[in-house]
Protein backbone atom coordinates (compact mmCIF):
# COMPACT_ATOMS: atom_id res chain seq x y z
CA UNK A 1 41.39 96.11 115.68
CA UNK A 2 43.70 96.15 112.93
CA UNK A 3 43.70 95.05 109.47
CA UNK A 4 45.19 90.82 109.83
CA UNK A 5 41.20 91.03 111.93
CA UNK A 6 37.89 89.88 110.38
CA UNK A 7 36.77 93.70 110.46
CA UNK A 8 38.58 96.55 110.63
CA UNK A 9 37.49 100.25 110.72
CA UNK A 10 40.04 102.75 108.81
CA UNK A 11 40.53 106.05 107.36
CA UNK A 12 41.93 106.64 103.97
CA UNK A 13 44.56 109.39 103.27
CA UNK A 14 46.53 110.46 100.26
CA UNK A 15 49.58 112.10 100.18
CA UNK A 16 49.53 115.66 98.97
CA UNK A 17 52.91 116.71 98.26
CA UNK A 18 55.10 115.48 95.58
CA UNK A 19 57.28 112.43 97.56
CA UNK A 20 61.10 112.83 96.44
CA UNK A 21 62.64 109.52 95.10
CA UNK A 22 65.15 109.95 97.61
CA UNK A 23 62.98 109.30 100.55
CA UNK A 24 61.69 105.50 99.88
CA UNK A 25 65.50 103.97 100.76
CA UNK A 26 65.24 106.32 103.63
CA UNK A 27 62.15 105.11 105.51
CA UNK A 28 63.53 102.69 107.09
CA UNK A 29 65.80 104.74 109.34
CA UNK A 30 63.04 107.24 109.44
CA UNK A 31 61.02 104.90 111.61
CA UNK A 32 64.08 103.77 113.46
CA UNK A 33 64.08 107.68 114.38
CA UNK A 34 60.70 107.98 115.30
CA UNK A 35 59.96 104.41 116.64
CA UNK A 36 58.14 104.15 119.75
CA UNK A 37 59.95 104.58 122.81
CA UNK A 38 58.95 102.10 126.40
CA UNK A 39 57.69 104.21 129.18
CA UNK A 40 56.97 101.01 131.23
CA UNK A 41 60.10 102.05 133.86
CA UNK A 42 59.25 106.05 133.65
CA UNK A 43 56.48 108.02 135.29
CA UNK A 44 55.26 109.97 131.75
CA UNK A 45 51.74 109.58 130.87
CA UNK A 46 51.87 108.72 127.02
CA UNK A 47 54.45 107.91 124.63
CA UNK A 48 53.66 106.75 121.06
CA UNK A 49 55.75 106.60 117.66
CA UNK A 50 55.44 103.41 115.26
CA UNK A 51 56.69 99.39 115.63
CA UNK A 52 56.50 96.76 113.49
CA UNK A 53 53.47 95.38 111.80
CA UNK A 54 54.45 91.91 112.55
CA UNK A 55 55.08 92.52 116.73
CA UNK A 56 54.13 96.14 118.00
CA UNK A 57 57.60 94.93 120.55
CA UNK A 58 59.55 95.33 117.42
CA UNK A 59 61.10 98.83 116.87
CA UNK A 60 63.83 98.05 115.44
CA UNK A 61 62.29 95.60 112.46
CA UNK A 62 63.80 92.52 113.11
CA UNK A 63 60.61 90.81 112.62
CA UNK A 64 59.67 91.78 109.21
CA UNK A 65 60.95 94.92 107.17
CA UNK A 66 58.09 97.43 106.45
CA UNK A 67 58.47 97.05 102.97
CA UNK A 68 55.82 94.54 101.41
CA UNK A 69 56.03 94.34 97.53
CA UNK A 70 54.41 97.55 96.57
CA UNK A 71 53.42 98.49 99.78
CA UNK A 72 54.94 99.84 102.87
CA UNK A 73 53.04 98.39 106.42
CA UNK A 74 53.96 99.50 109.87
CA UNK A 75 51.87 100.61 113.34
CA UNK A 76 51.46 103.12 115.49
CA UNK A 77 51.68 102.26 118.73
CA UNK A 78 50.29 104.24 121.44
CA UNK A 79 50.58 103.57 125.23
CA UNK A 80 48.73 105.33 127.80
CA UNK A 81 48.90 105.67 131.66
CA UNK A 82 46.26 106.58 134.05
CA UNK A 83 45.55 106.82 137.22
CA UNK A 84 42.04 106.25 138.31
CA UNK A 85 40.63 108.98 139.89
CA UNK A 86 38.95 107.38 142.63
CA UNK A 87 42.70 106.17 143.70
CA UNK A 88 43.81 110.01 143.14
CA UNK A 89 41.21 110.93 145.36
CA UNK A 90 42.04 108.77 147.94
CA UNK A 91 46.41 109.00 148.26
CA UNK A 92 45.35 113.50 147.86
CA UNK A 93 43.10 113.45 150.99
CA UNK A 94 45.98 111.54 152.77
CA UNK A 95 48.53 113.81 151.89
CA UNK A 96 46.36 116.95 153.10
CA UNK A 97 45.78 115.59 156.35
CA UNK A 98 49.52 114.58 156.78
CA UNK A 99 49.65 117.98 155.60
CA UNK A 100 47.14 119.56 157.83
CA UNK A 101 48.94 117.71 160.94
CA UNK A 102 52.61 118.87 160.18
CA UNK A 103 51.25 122.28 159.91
CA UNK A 104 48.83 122.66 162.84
CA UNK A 105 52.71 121.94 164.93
CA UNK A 106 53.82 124.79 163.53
CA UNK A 107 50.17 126.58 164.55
CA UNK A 108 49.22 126.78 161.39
CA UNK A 109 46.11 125.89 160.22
CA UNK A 110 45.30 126.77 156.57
CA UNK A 111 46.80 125.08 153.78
CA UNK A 112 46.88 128.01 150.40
CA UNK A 113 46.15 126.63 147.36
CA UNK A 114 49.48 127.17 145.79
CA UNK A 115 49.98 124.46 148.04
CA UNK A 116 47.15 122.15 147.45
CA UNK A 117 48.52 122.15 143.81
CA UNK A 118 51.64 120.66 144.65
CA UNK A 119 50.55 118.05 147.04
CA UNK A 120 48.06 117.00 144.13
CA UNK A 121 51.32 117.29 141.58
CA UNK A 122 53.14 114.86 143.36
CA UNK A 123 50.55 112.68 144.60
CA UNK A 124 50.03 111.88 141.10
CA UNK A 125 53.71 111.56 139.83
CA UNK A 126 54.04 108.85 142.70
CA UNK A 127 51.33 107.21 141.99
CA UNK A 128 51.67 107.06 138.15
CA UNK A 129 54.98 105.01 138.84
CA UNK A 130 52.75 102.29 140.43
CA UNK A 131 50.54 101.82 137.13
CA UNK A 132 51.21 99.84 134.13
CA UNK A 133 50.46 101.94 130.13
CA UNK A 134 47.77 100.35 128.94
CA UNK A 135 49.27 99.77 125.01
CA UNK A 136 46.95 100.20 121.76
CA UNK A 137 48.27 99.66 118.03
CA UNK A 138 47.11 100.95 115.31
CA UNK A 139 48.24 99.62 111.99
CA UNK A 140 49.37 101.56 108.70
CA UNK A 141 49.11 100.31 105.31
CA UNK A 142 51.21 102.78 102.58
CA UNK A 143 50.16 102.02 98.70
CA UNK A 144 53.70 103.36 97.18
CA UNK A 145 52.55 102.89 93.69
CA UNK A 146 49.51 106.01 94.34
CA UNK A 147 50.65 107.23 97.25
CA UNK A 148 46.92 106.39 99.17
CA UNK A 149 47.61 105.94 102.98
CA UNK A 150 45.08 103.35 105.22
CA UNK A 151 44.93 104.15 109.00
CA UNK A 152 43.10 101.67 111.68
CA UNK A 153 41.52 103.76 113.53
CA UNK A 154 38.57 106.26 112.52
CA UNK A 155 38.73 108.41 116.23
CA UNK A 156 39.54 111.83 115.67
CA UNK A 157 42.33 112.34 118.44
CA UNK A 158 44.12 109.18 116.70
CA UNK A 159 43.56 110.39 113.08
CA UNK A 160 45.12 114.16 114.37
CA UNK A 161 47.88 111.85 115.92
CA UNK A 162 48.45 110.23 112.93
CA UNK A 163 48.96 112.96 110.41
CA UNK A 164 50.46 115.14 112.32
CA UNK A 165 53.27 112.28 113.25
CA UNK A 166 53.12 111.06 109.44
CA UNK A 167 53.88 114.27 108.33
CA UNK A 168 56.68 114.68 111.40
CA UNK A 169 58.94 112.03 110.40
CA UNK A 170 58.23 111.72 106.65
CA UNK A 171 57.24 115.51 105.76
CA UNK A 172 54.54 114.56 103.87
CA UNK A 173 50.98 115.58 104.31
CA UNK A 174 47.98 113.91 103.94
CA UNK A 175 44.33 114.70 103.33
CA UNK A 176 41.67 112.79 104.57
CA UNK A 177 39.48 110.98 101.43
CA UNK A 178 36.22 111.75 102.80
CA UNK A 179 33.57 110.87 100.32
CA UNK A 180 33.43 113.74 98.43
CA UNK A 181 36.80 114.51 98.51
CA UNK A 182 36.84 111.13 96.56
CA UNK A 183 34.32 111.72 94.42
CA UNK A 184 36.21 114.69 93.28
CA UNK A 185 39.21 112.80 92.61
CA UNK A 186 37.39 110.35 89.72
CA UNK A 187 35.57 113.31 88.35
CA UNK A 188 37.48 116.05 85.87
CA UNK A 189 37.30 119.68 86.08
CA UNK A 190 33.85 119.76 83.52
CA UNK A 191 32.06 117.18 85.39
CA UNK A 192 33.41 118.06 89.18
CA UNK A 193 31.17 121.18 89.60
CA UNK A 194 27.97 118.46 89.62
CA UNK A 195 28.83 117.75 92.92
CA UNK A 196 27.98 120.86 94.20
CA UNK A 197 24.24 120.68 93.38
CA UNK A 198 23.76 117.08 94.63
CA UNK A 199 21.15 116.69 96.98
CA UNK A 200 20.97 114.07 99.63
CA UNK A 201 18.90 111.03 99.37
CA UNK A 202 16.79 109.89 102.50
CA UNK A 203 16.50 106.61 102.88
CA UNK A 204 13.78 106.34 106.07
CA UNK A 205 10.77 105.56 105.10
CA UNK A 206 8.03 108.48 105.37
């Protein structure tokens, strides 16, 4: 879900370091450098970097430029392959008894399990060709005027993703506005030590 839906769940970031004046007629190329890159014709099991906010097909912003008044709006795309393990299961246990039969010519009849790892190795990588990514976006909204950053997604392994990418190609970090972190922010020094004797309310009934 992103944030042109009904209902969207997001996380809210701002940006802790000061951002040079240099950088805003730079973005542009920056997310031409770290756009997202197709994996549809390569065996790899994830590739992500950010597309258009327009068409997540769009890395090179023909659409729409990211810029939108005093905003900056792009995605994250994300595209994952699996292989389900019930077909893994299957294509291993007919590689280890082509296995078992090439070796029982040779009178063998144990296979080690240096080489049980390798027949599972590429029993996967073939059959990883033979499935589709399954693609997600996840849409960024960037207030320029205070610097406060709106992610789609409120999952931790896409927040990490996020900032750590965020801060990859822009070298900026961010800090997640939880609650109180907000709080804090609103309050000055005199009244911000409050917070730290608030108790919390329970709502259920007793």
């Amino acid at each position: 879900m992103g944030f042109l839906n009904a209902g969207c769940s997001f996380t809210r970031f701002r940006i802790v370091d000061p951002v040079p004046a240099e950088l805003w007629g730079q973005i542009p190329q920056k997310l031409k450098q770290f756009a997202f890159r197709d994996i549809d014709e390569i065996p790899e099991e994830r590739s992500f970097g950010w597309t258009c906010f327009e068409d997540m097909l769009d890395t090179e912003w023909l659409t729409a430029p990211p810029e939108k008044g005093a905003y900056l709006a792009f995605s994250l795309r994300l595209d994952t392959r699996r292989v389900p393990a019930g077909v893994l299961k299957k294509h291993l246990s007919l590689a280890l008894r082509s296995e078992r039969e090439r070796i029982r010519e040779q009178g063998k009849t144990f296979i080690s399990r240096e080489r049980k790892k390798e027949l599972k190795e590429q029993v996967h990588l073939r059959l990883m060709s033979r499935f589709l990514p399954v693609p997600a976006e996840f849409n960024v909204i960037w207030a320029t005027d205070n610097n406060t950053v709106w992610f789609a997604s409120t999952q931790g392994k896409m927040v990490d993703m996020f900032t750590e990418y965020f801060t990859q190609t822009f070298d900026l970090h961010l800090e997640q506005m939880t609650p109180f972190g907000l709080a804090l922010s609103l309050l000055d020094e005199s009244e911000a030590s409050r917070l730290d004797v608030l108790e919390p309310t329970s709502f259920a009934a007793e």
